[in-house]
C-alpha atoms as a PDB file:
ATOM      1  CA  UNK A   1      96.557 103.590 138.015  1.00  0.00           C
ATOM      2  CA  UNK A   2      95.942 100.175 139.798  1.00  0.00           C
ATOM      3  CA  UNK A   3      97.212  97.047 138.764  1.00  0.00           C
ATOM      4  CA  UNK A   4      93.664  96.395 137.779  1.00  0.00           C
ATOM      5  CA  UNK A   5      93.329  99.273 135.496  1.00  0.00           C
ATOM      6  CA  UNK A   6      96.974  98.633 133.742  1.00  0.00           C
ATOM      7  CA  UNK A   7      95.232  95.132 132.701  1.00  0.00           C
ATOM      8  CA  UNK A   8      91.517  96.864 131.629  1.00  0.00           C
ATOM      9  CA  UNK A   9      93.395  99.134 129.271  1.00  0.00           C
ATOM     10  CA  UNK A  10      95.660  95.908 127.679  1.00  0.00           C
ATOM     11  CA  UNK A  11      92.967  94.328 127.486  1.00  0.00           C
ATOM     12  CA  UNK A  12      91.058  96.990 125.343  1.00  0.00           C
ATOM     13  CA  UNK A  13      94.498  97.434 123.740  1.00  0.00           C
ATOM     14  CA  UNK A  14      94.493  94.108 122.505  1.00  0.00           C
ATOM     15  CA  UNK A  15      90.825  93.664 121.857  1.00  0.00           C
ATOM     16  CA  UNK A  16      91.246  96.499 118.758  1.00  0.00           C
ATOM     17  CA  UNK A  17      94.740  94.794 117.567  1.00  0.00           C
ATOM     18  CA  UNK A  18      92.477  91.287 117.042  1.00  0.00           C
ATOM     19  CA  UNK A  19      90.445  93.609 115.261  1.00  0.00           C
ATOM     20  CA  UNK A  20      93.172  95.004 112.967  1.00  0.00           C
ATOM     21  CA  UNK A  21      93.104  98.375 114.811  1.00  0.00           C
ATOM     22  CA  UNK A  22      96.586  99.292 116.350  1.00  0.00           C
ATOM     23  CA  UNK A  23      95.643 102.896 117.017  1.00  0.00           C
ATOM     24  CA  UNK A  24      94.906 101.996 120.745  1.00  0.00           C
ATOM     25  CA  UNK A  25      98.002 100.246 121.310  1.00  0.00           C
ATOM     26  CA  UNK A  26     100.334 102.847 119.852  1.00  0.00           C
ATOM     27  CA  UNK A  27      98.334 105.358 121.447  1.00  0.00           C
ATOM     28  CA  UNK A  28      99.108 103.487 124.710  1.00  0.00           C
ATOM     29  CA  UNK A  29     102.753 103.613 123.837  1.00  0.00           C
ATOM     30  CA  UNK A  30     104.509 106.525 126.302  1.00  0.00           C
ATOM     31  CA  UNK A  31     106.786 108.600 124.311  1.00  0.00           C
ATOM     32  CA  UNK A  32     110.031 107.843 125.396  1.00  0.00           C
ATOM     33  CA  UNK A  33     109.012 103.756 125.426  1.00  0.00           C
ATOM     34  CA  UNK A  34     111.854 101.311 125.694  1.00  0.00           C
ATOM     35  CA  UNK A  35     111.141  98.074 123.330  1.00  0.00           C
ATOM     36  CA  UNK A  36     113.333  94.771 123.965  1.00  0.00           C
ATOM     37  CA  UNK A  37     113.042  92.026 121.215  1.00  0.00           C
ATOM     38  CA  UNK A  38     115.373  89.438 122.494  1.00  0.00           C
ATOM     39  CA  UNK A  39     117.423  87.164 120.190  1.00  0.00           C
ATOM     40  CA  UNK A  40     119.550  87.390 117.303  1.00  0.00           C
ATOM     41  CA  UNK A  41     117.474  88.071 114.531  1.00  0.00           C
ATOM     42  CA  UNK A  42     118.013  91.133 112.112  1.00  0.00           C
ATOM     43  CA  UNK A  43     114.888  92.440 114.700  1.00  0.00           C
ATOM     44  CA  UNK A  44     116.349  91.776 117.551  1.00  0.00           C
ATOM     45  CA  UNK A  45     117.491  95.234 119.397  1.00  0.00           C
ATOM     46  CA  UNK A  46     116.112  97.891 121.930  1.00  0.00           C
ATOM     47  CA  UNK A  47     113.824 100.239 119.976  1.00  0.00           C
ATOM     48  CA  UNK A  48     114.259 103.491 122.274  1.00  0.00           C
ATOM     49  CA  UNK A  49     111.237 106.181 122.134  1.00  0.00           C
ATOM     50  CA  UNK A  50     107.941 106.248 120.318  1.00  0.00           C
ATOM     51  CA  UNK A  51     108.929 107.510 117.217  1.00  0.00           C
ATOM     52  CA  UNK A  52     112.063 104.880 116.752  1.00  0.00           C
ATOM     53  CA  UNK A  53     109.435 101.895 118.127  1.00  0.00           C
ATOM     54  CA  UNK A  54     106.782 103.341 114.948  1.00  0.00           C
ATOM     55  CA  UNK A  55     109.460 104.284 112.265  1.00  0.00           C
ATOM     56  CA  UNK A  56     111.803 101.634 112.786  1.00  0.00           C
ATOM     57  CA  UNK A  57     109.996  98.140 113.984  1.00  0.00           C
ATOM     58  CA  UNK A  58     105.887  98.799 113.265  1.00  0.00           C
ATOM     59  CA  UNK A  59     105.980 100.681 110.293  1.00  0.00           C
ATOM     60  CA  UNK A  60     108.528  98.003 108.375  1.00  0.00           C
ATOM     61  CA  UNK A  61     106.984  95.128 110.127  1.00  0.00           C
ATOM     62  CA  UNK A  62     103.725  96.520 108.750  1.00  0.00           C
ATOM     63  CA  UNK A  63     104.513  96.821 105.438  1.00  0.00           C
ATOM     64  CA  UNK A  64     105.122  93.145 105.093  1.00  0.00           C
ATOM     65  CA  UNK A  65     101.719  91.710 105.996  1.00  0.00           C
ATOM     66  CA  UNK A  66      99.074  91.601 103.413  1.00  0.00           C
ATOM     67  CA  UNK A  67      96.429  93.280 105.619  1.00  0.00           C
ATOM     68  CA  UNK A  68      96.462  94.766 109.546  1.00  0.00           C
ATOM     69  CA  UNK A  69      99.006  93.529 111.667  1.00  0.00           C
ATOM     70  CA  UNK A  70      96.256  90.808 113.886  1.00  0.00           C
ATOM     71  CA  UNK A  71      97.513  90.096 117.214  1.00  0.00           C
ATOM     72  CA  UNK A  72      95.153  88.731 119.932  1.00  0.00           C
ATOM     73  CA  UNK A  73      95.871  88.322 123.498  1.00  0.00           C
ATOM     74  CA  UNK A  74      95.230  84.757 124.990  1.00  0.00           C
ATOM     75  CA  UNK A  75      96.381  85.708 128.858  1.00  0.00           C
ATOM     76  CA  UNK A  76      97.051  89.198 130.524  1.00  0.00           C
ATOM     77  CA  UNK A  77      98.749  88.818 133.910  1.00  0.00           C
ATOM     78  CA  UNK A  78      99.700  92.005 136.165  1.00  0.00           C
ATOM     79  CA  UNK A  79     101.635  92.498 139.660  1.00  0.00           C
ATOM     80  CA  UNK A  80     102.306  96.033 140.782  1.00  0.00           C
ATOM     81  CA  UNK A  81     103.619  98.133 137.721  1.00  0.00           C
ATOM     82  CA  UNK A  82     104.177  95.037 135.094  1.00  0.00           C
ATOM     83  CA  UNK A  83     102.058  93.613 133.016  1.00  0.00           C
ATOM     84  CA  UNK A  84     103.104  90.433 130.844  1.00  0.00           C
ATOM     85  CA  UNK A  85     100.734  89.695 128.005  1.00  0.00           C
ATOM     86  CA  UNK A  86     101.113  86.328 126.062  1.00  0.00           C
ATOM     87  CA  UNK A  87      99.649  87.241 122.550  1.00  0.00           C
ATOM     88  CA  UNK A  88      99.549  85.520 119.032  1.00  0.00           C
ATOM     89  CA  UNK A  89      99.601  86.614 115.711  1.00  0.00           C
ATOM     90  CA  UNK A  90      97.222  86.134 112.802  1.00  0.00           C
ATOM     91  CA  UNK A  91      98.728  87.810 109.902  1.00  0.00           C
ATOM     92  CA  UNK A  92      99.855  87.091 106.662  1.00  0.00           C
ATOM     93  CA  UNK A  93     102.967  88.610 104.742  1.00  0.00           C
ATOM     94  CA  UNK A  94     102.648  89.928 101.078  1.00  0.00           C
ATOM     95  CA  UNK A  95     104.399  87.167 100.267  1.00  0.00           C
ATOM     96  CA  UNK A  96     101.945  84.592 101.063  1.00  0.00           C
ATOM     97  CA  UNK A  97     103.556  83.402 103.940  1.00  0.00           C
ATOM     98  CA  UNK A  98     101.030  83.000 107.708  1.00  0.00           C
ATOM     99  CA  UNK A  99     103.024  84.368 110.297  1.00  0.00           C
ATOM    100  CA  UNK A 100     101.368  82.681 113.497  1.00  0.00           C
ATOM    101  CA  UNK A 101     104.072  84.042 115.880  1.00  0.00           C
ATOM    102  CA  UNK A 102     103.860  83.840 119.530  1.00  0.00           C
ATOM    103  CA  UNK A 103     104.612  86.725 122.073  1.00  0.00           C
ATOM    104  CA  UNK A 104     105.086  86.994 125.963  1.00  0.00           C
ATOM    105  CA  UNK A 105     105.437  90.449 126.280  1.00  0.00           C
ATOM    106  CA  UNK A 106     106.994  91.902 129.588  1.00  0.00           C
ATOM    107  CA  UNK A 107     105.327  95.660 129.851  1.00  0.00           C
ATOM    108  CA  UNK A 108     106.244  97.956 132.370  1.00  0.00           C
ATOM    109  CA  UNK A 109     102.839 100.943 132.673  1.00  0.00           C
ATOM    110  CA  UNK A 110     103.886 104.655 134.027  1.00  0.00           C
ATOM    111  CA  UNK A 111     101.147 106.850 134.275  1.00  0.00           C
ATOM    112  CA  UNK A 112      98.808 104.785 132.122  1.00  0.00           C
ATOM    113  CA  UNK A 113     100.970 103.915 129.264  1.00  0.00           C
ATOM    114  CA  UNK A 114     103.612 101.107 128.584  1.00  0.00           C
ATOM    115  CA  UNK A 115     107.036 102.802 129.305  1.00  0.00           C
ATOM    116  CA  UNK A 116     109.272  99.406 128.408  1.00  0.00           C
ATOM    117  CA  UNK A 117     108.328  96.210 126.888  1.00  0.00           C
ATOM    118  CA  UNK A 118     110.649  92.746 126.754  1.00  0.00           C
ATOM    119  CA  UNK A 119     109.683  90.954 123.889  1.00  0.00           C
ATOM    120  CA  UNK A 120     110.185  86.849 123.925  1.00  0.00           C
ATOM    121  CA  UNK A 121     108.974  85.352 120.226  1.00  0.00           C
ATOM    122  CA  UNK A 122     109.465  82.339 118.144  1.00  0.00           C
ATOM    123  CA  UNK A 123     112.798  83.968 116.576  1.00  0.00           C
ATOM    124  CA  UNK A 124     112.897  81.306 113.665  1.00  0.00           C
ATOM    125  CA  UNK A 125     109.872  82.043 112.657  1.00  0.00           C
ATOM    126  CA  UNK A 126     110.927  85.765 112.368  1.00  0.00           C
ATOM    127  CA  UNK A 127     113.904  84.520 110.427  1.00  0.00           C
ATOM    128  CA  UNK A 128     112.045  82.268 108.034  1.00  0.00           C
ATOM    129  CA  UNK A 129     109.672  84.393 107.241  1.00  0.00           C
ATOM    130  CA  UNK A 130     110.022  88.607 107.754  1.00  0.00           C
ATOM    131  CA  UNK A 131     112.375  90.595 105.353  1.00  0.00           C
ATOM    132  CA  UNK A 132     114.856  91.901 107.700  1.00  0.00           C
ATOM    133  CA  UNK A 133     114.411  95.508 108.463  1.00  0.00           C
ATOM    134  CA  UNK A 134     116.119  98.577 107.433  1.00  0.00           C
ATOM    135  CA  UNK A 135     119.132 100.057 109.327  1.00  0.00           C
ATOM    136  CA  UNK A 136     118.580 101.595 112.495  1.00  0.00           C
ATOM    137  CA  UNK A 137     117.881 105.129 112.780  1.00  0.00           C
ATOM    138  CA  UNK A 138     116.872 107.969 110.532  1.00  0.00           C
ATOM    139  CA  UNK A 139     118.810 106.993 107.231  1.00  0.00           C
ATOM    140  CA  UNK A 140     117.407 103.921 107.466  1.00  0.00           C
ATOM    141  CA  UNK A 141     114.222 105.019 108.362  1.00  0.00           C
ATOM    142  CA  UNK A 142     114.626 107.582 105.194  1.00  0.00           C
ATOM    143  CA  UNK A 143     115.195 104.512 102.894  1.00  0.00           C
ATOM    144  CA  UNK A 144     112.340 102.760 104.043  1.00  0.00           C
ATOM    145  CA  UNK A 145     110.596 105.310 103.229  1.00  0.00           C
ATOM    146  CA  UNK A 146     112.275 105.286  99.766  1.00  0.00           C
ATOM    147  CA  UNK A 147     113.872 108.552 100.343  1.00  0.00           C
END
Protein backbone atom coordinates (compact mmCIF):
# COMPACT_ATOMS: atom_id res chain seq x y z
CA UNK A 1 0.00 0.00 0.00
CA UNK A 2 1.14 3.68 -0.59
CA UNK A 3 1.48 6.16 1.90
CA UNK A 4 -1.60 7.58 0.33
CA UNK A 5 -3.71 4.59 0.77
CA UNK A 6 -2.46 3.95 4.62
CA UNK A 7 -4.14 7.59 5.17
CA UNK A 8 -7.58 6.78 2.83
CA UNK A 9 -8.19 3.76 5.01
CA UNK A 10 -7.57 5.98 8.58
CA UNK A 11 -9.43 8.17 7.34
CA UNK A 12 -12.49 5.83 6.68
CA UNK A 13 -11.35 4.24 9.96
CA UNK A 14 -12.00 7.22 11.77
CA UNK A 15 -14.94 8.52 9.84
CA UNK A 16 -17.12 5.24 11.34
CA UNK A 17 -15.49 5.75 15.03
CA UNK A 18 -17.15 9.61 14.88
CA UNK A 19 -20.00 7.67 13.99
CA UNK A 20 -19.92 5.27 16.97
CA UNK A 21 -18.88 2.36 14.68
CA UNK A 22 -15.46 0.79 15.76
CA UNK A 23 -15.88 -2.29 13.59
CA UNK A 24 -13.60 -0.67 10.87
CA UNK A 25 -10.95 0.25 13.13
CA UNK A 26 -10.62 -3.07 14.92
CA UNK A 27 -11.00 -4.68 11.74
CA UNK A 28 -7.96 -2.61 10.65
CA UNK A 29 -6.13 -3.84 13.68
CA UNK A 30 -3.35 -6.70 12.36
CA UNK A 31 -3.41 -9.59 14.63
CA UNK A 32 -0.35 -9.57 16.34
CA UNK A 33 -0.72 -5.41 16.85
CA UNK A 34 1.59 -3.80 19.34
CA UNK A 35 -0.37 -0.89 21.40
CA UNK A 36 1.83 1.76 23.46
CA UNK A 37 -0.17 4.03 25.91
CA UNK A 38 2.54 6.06 27.42
CA UNK A 39 2.43 7.33 31.04
CA UNK A 40 1.75 6.10 34.35
CA UNK A 41 -1.73 5.59 34.58
CA UNK A 42 -3.36 2.17 35.64
CA UNK A 43 -3.70 2.15 31.40
CA UNK A 44 -0.57 2.83 30.69
CA UNK A 45 1.29 -0.49 29.20
CA UNK A 46 2.00 -2.26 25.78
CA UNK A 47 -1.16 -4.18 24.82
CA UNK A 48 0.57 -7.04 22.61
CA UNK A 49 -1.79 -8.81 19.84
CA UNK A 50 -5.36 -8.27 18.78
CA UNK A 51 -7.04 -10.21 21.15
CA UNK A 52 -5.05 -8.61 24.38
CA UNK A 53 -5.61 -4.86 22.56
CA UNK A 54 -9.85 -6.01 22.44
CA UNK A 55 -10.05 -8.03 25.78
CA UNK A 56 -7.88 -6.06 27.82
CA UNK A 57 -7.97 -2.07 26.83
CA UNK A 58 -11.34 -1.70 24.31
CA UNK A 59 -13.59 -3.97 25.80
CA UNK A 60 -13.05 -2.40 29.61
CA UNK A 61 -12.61 1.02 28.25
CA UNK A 62 -15.93 0.36 26.53
CA UNK A 63 -17.84 -0.65 29.19
CA UNK A 64 -17.40 2.64 30.93
CA UNK A 65 -18.95 5.05 28.44
CA UNK A 66 -22.62 5.47 28.39
CA UNK A 67 -22.94 4.92 24.61
CA UNK A 68 -20.16 4.09 21.57
CA UNK A 69 -16.79 4.91 22.26
CA UNK A 70 -16.84 8.57 19.71
CA UNK A 71 -13.51 9.42 18.56
CA UNK A 72 -13.03 11.76 15.55
CA UNK A 73 -9.91 12.50 13.78
CA UNK A 74 -8.99 16.29 13.41
CA UNK A 75 -5.46 15.67 11.33
CA UNK A 76 -4.05 12.42 9.64
CA UNK A 77 -0.40 12.84 8.65
CA UNK A 78 1.66 9.90 6.84
CA UNK A 79 5.48 9.44 5.68
CA UNK A 80 6.49 6.07 4.33
CA UNK A 81 5.00 3.26 6.65
CA UNK A 82 3.69 5.65 9.70
CA UNK A 83 0.84 7.26 10.07
CA UNK A 84 0.21 9.67 13.18
CA UNK A 85 -3.42 10.58 13.68
CA UNK A 86 -4.32 13.38 16.24
CA UNK A 87 -7.95 12.37 17.31
CA UNK A 88 -10.45 13.50 20.11
CA UNK A 89 -12.92 11.94 22.03
CA UNK A 90 -16.62 12.60 22.49
CA UNK A 91 -17.84 10.16 24.95
CA UNK A 92 -19.38 10.05 28.10
CA UNK A 93 -18.78 7.48 31.05
CA UNK A 94 -21.77 5.75 32.88
CA UNK A 95 -20.96 7.78 35.44
CA UNK A 96 -21.86 11.01 34.01
CA UNK A 97 -18.57 12.15 33.54
CA UNK A 98 -17.51 13.78 29.42
CA UNK A 99 -14.37 12.34 28.65
CA UNK A 100 -13.04 14.88 25.89
CA UNK A 101 -9.56 13.22 25.74
CA UNK A 102 -7.03 14.02 23.22
CA UNK A 103 -4.88 11.46 21.17
CA UNK A 104 -1.74 11.67 18.82
CA UNK A 105 -1.53 8.34 17.81
CA UNK A 106 1.83 7.04 16.24
CA UNK A 107 0.61 3.95 13.80
CA UNK A 108 2.90 1.91 12.06
CA UNK A 109 0.58 0.02 8.64
CA UNK A 110 2.00 -3.58 7.34
CA UNK A 111 0.15 -4.90 4.65
CA UNK A 112 -2.86 -2.64 5.11
CA UNK A 113 -3.40 -2.82 8.75
CA UNK A 114 -1.89 -0.96 11.85
CA UNK A 115 0.84 -3.38 13.20
CA UNK A 116 1.96 -0.89 16.34
CA UNK A 117 0.45 2.18 17.66
CA UNK A 118 2.19 4.83 20.37
CA UNK A 119 -0.43 6.36 22.16
CA UNK A 120 0.25 10.14 23.70
CA UNK A 121 -3.16 11.32 25.79
CA UNK A 122 -4.12 13.74 28.42
CA UNK A 123 -3.11 11.06 31.25
CA UNK A 124 -4.97 13.12 34.05
CA UNK A 125 -7.82 13.08 32.44
CA UNK A 126 -7.59 9.21 32.24
CA UNK A 127 -6.89 9.30 35.94
CA UNK A 128 -9.73 11.58 36.94
CA UNK A 129 -12.08 10.07 35.22
CA UNK A 130 -11.78 6.05 33.85
CA UNK A 131 -12.08 3.16 36.47
CA UNK A 132 -8.78 1.61 36.21
CA UNK A 133 -8.80 -1.59 34.32
CA UNK A 134 -8.62 -5.12 35.25
CA UNK A 135 -5.30 -7.05 35.60
CA UNK A 136 -3.48 -7.88 32.65
CA UNK A 137 -4.01 -11.01 30.93
CA UNK A 138 -6.55 -13.79 30.89
CA UNK A 139 -7.57 -13.88 34.71
CA UNK A 140 -8.12 -10.54 34.51
CA UNK A 141 -9.71 -10.60 31.41
CA UNK A 142 -11.94 -13.63 33.04
CA UNK A 143 -13.00 -11.21 35.88
CA UNK A 144 -13.97 -8.60 33.68
CA UNK A 145 -15.94 -10.69 32.28
CA UNK A 146 -17.33 -11.64 35.74
CA UNK A 147 -16.06 -15.09 35.47
Amino acid sequence: MTVEDHKQLLWHVFTETARGNGRPFVDALADDVRWTIIGSTAWSRTYQGKRAVLDELLAPLAAQFAGPNTVSAERIIAEGDLVVVEARNHSTTRSGHRYPNRYCWIMRMRDGKIAEITEYTDTQLINDVLVPPPPEGPAGARAAAGG
